[in-house]
Protein backbone atom coordinates (compact mmCIF):
# COMPACT_ATOMS: atom_id res chain seq x y z
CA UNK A 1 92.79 36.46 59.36
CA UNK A 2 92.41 33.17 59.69
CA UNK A 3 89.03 31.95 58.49
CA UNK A 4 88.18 31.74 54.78
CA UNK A 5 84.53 32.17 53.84
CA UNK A 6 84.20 31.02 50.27
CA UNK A 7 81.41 31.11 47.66
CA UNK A 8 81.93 28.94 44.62
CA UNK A 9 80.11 30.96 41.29
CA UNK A 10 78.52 27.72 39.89
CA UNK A 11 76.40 27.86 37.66
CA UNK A 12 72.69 27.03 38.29
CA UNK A 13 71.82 23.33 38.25
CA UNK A 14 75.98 22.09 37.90
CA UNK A 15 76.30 21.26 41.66
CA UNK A 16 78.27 18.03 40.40
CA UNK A 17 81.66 20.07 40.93
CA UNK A 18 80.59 21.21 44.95
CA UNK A 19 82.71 18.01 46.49
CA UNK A 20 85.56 18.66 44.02
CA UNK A 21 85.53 21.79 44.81
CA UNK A 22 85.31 20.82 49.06
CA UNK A 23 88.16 18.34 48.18
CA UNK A 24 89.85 21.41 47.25
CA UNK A 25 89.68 22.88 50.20
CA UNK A 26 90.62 20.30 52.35
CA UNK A 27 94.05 20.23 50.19
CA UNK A 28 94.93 22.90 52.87
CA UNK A 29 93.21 22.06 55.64
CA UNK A 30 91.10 19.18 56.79
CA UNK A 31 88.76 21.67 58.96
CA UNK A 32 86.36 22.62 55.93
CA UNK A 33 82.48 23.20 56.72
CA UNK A 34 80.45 22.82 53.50
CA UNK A 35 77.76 25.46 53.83
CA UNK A 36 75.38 24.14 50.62
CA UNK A 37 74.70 24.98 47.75
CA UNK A 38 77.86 26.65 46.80
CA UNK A 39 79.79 27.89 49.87
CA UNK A 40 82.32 26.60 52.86
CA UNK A 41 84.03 28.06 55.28
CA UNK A 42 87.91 26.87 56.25
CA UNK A 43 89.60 27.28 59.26
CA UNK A 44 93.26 27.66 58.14
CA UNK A 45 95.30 28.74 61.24
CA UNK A 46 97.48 25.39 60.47
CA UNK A 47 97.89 25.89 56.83
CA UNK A 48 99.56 29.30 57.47
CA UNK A 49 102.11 28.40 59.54
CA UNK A 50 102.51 25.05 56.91
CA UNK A 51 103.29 26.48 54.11
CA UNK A 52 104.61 29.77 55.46
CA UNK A 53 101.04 32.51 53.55
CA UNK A 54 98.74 34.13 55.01
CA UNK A 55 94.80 33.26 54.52
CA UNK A 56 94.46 35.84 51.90
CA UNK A 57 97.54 34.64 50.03
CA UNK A 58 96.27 31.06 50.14
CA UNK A 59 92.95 32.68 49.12
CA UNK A 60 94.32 33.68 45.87
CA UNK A 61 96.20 30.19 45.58
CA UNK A 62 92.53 28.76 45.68
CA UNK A 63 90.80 30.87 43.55
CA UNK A 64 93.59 30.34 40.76
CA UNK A 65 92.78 26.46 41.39
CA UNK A 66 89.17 26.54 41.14
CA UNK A 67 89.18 28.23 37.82
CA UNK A 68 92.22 25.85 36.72
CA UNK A 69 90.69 22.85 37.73
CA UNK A 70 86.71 23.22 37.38
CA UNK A 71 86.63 26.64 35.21
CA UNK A 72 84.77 28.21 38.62
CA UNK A 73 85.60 31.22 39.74
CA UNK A 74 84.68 32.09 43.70
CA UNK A 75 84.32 35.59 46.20
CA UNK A 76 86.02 34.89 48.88
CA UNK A 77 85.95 36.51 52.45
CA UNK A 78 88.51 36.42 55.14
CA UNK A 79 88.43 37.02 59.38
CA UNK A 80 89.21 36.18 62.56
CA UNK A 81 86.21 34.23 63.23
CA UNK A 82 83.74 32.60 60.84
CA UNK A 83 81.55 35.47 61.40
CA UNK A 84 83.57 38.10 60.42
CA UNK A 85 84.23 35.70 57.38
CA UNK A 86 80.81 35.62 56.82
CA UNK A 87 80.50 39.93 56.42
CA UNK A 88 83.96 40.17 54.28
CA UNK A 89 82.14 37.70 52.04
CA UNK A 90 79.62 40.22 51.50
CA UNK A 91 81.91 42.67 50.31
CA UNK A 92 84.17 40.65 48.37
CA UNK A 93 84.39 40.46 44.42
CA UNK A 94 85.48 37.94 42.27
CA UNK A 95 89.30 38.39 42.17
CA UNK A 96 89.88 40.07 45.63
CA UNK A 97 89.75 39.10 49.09
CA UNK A 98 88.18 40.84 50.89
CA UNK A 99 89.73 40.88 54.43
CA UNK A 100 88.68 41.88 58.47
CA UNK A 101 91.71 43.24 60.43
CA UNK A 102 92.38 41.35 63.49
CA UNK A 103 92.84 44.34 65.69
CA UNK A 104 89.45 44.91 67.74
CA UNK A 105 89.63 48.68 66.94
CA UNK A 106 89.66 47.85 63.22
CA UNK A 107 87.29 45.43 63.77
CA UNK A 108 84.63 47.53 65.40
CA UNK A 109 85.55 50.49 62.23
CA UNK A 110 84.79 47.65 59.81
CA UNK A 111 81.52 46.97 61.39
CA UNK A 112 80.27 49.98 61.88
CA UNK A 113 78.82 51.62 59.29
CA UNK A 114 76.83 48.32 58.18
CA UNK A 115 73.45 47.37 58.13
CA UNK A 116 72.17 45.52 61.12
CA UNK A 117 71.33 42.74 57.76
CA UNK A 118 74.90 42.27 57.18
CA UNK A 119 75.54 39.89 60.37
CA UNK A 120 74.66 36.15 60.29
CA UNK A 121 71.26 35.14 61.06
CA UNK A 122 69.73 38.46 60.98
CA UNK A 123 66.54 38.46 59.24
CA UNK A 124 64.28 40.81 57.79
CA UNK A 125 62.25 41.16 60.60
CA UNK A 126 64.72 41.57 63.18
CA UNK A 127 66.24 43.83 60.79
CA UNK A 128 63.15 45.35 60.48
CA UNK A 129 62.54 45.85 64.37
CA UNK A 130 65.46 47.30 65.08
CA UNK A 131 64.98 50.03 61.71
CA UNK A 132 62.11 50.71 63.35
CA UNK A 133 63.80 52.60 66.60
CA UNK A 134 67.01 53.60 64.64
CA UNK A 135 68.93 50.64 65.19
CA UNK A 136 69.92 50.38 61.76
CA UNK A 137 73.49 50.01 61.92
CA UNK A 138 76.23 47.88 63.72
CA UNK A 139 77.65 51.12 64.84
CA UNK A 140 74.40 51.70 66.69
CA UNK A 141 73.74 48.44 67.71
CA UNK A 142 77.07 48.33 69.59
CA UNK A 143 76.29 51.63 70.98
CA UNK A 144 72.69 50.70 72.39
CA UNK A 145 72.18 49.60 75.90
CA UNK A 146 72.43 45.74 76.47
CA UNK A 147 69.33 46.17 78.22
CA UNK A 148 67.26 48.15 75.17
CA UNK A 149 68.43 45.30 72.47
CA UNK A 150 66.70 42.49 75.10
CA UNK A 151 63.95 44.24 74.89
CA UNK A 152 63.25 44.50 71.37
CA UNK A 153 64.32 40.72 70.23
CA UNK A 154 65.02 39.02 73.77
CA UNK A 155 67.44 38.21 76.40
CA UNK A 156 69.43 35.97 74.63
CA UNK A 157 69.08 36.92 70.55
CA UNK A 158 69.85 40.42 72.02
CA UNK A 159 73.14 39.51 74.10
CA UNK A 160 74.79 37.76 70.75
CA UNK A 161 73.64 40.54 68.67
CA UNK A 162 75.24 43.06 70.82
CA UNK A 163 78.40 40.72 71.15
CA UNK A 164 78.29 40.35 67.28
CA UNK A 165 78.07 43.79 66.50
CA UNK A 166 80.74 44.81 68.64
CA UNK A 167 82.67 42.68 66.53
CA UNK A 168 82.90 39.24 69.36
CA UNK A 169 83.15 36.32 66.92
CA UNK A 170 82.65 32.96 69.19
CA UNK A 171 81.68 30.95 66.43
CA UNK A 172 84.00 28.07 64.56
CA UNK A 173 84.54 26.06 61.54
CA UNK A 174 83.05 22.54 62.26
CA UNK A 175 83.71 19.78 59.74
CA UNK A 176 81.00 18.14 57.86
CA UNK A 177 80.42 16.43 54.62
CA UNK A 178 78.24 17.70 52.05
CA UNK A 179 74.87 16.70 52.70
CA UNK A 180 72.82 14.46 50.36
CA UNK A 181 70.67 16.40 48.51
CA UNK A 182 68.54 16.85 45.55
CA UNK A 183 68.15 20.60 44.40
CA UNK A 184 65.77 22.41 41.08
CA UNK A 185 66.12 25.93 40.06
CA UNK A 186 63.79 28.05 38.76
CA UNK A 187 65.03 30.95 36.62
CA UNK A 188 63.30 33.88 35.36
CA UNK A 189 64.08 35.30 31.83
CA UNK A 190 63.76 38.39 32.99
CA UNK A 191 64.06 39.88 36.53
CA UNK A 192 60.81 39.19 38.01
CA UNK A 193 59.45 41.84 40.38
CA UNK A 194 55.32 40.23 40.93
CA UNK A 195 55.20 38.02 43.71
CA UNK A 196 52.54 36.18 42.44
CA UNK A 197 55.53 34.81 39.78
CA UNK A 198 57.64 33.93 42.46
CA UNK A 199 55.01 31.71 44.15
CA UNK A 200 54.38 29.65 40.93
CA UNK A 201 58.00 29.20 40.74
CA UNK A 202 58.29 28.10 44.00
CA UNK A 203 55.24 25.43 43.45
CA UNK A 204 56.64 24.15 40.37
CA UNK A 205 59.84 23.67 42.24
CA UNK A 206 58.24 22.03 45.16
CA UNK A 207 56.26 19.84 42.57
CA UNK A 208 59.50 18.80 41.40
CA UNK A 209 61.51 18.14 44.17
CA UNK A 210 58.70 15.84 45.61
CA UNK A 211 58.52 13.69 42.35
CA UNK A 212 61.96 13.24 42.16
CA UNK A 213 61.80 12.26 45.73
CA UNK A 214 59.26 9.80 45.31
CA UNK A 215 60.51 8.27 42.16
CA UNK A 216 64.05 7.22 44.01
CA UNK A 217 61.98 6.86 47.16
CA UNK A 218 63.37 8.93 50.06
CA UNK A 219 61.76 11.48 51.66
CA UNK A 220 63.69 14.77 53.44
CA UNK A 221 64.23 15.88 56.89
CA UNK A 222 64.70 19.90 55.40
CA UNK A 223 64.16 21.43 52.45
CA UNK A 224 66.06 25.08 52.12
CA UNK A 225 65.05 28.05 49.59
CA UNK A 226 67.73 30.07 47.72
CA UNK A 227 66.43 33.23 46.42
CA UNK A 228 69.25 34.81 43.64
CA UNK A 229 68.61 38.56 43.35
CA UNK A 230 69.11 40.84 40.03
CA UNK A 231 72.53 42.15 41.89
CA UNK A 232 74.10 38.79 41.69
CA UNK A 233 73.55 38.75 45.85
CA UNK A 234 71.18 35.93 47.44
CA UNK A 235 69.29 35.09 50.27
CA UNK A 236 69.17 31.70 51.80
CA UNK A 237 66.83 30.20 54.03
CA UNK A 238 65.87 26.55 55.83
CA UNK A 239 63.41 25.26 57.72
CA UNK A 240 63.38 21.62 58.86
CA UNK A 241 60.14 19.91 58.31
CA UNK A 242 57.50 18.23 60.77
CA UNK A 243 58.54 15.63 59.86
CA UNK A 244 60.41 14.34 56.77
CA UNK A 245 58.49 13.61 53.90
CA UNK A 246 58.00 13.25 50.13
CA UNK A 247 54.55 14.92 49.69
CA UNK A 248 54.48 17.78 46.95
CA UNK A 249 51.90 19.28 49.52
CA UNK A 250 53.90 19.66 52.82
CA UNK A 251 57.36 20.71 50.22
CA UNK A 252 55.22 23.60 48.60
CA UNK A 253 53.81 25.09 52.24
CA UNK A 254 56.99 24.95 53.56
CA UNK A 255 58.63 26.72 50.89
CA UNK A 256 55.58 29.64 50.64
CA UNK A 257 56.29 29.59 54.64
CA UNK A 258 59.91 30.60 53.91
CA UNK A 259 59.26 32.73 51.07
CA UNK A 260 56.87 34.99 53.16
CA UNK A 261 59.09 35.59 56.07
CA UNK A 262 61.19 37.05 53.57
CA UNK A 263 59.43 39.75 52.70
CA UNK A 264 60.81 40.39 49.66
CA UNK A 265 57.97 42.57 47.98
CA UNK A 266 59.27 44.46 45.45
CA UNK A 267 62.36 42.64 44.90
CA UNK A 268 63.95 41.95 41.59
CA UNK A 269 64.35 38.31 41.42
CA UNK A 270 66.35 36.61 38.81
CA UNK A 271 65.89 32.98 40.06
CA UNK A 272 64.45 30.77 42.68
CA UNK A 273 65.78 27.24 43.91
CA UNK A 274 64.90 24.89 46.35
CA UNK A 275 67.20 22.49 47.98
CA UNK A 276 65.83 19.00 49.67
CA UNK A 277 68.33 18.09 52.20
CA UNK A 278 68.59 15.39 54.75
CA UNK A 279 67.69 12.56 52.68
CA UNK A 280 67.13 8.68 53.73
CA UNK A 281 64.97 5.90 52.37
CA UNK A 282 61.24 6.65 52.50
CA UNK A 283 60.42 2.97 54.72
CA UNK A 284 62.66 4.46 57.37
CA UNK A 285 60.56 7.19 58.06
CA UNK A 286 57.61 7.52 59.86
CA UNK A 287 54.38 9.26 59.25
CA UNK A 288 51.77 10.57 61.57
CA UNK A 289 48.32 9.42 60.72
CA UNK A 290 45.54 11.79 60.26
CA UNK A 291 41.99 11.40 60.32
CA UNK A 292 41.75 14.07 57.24
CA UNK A 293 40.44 12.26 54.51
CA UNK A 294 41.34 15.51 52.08
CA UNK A 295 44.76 14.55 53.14
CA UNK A 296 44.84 10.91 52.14
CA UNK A 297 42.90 11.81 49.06
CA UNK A 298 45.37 13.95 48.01
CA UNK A 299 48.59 11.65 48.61
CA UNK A 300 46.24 9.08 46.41
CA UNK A 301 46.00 11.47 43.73
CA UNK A 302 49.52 12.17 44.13
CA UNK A 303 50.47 7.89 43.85
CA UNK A 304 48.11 8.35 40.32
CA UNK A 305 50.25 11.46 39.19
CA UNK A 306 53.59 9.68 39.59
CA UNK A 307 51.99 6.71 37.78
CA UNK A 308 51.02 9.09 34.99
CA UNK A 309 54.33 11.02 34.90
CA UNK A 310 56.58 7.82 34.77
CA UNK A 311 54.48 6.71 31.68
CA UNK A 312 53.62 9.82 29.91
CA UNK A 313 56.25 12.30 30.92
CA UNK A 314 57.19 14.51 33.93
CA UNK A 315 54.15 17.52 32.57
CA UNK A 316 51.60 14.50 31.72
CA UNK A 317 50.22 15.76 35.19
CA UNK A 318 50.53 19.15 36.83
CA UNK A 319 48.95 21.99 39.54
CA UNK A 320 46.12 23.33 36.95
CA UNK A 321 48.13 27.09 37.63
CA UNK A 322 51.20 25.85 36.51
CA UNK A 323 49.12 24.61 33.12
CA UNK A 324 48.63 27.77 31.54
């Protein structure tokens, strides 16, 4: 095992830690990908042989100086391949690693009796096409014919699912820096099942994030949705934008876009956040002209709003559903 997957259990809204916490990473190896808002993955092949662990030794060496350092404890998954990483992590629990086998037989056992979900870009509906002919498992999914699994999601997406399920890891860590970002969480006080909730959360997010954005002006190239589940699991999604932009409008569709393709239904939410990433300065961006005069009406409205907000207070103006 050589590739750490590691979740960071920060608490919503204090994201001020996440680059101490990446710093801390890269005290063992400089090959750290920061996977926003609370994850990264760490390639540390050179670290064992440095100072003579394992990964899952150094794991617990991490965890001990997360909580030591920024009170933060963190679930932390361990394999071959970032990946494999990526399932342990799924299975892991605060205080244990939990750890893929190298060996491909042990590998393929691990897999197998796991939902189809489990695997790394997977969605709900190609989850849900696959249920749908008994291809609910990795097991199965290794077991099907190449030629079935291109037929139900494509050539390609069904070639690296097959490879992926069969436990073929062909990903790796690539370095990055945290991304600029401005983020707003919205928490229920009790787990919310009724989707129509969930939307007005999402619209006073996106309401937000695009006031905030305009006040500093910069606009985003993506904005990403985290959706934190009564189980303590979550569910994160991105989509990058048309183009980037500032207007409550375009934030709010995009995040109902990504909320839909969930299909959550009847899922016990316990809080909603949505992440604007990809930030630069508002005059370096350019914006396609339309002919829509609704659409210029409303960014004109929207100038007023700000105007209103930065003299009266940030709920001096507001969607009339988010009123009541």
């Amino acid at each position: 095992m050589t590739i750490l997957c590691v979740r960071f259990q920060l608490p919503p809204m204090d994201e001020a830690a996440f680059p101490g916490l990446l710093g801390l990473l890269e005290e063992f190896t400089p090959v750290v990908e920061a996977l926003p808002p609370d994850g990264a993955l760490a390639d540390l092949r050179g670290a064992e042989r440095y100072f003579g662990r394992s990964a899952v030794e150094l794991a617990s060496v991490i965890r001990v100086r997360a909580l030591a350092r920024y009170g933060v404890d963190c679930v932390i998954g361990a394999g071959p391949g970032p990946m494999l990483a990526r399932v342990a992590l799924r299975e892991a629990r605060p205080g244990v690693t939990c750890a893929v086998p190298g060996d491909p037989d042990a590998i393929a056992e691990f897999l197998a009796g796991r939902p189809v979900s489990a695997l790394p870009g997977v969605g709900a509906a190609t989850a849900r096409t696959l249920g749908e002919y008994g291809l609910d498992t990795l097991g199965r999914v290794a077991a099907a014919p190449l030629s079935t699994l291109q037929r139900l999601i494509g050539a390609k997406a069904g070639r690296e699912l097959r490879e992926k399920a069969c436990g073929v890891d062909r990903g790796r860590v690539v370095p990055n820096a945290a991304s600029r970002s401005l983020v707003t969480e919205q928490a229920f006080g009790l787990d919310e099942l009724d989707p129509g909730r969930h939307r007005r959360a999402l619209l006073s997010a996106a309401e937000e994030i695009g006031a905030r954005l305009r006040a500093v002006e910069q606009v985003c190239r993506t904005l990403t949705l985290t959706v934190r589940y009564a189980d303590r699991s979550s569910t994160t999604r991105s989509r990058t934008l048309k183009e980037p932009t500032a207007h409550s409008a375009a934030l709010t569709s995009a995040a109902y876009g990504m909320y839909e393709a969930l299909g959550l239904q009847r899922a016990r939410v316990r809080a909603l956040a949505l992440r604007a990433e990809g930030l630069i300065p508002a005059d370096r961006a350019a914006h396609q002209l339309t002919f829509d005069p609704v659409d210029e009406k409303v960014r004109r409205i929207e100038e007023v709003a700000d105007r209103a907000r930065a003299k009266f207070g940030p709920r001096a103006v507001m969607p009339g559903s988010l009123a009541a």
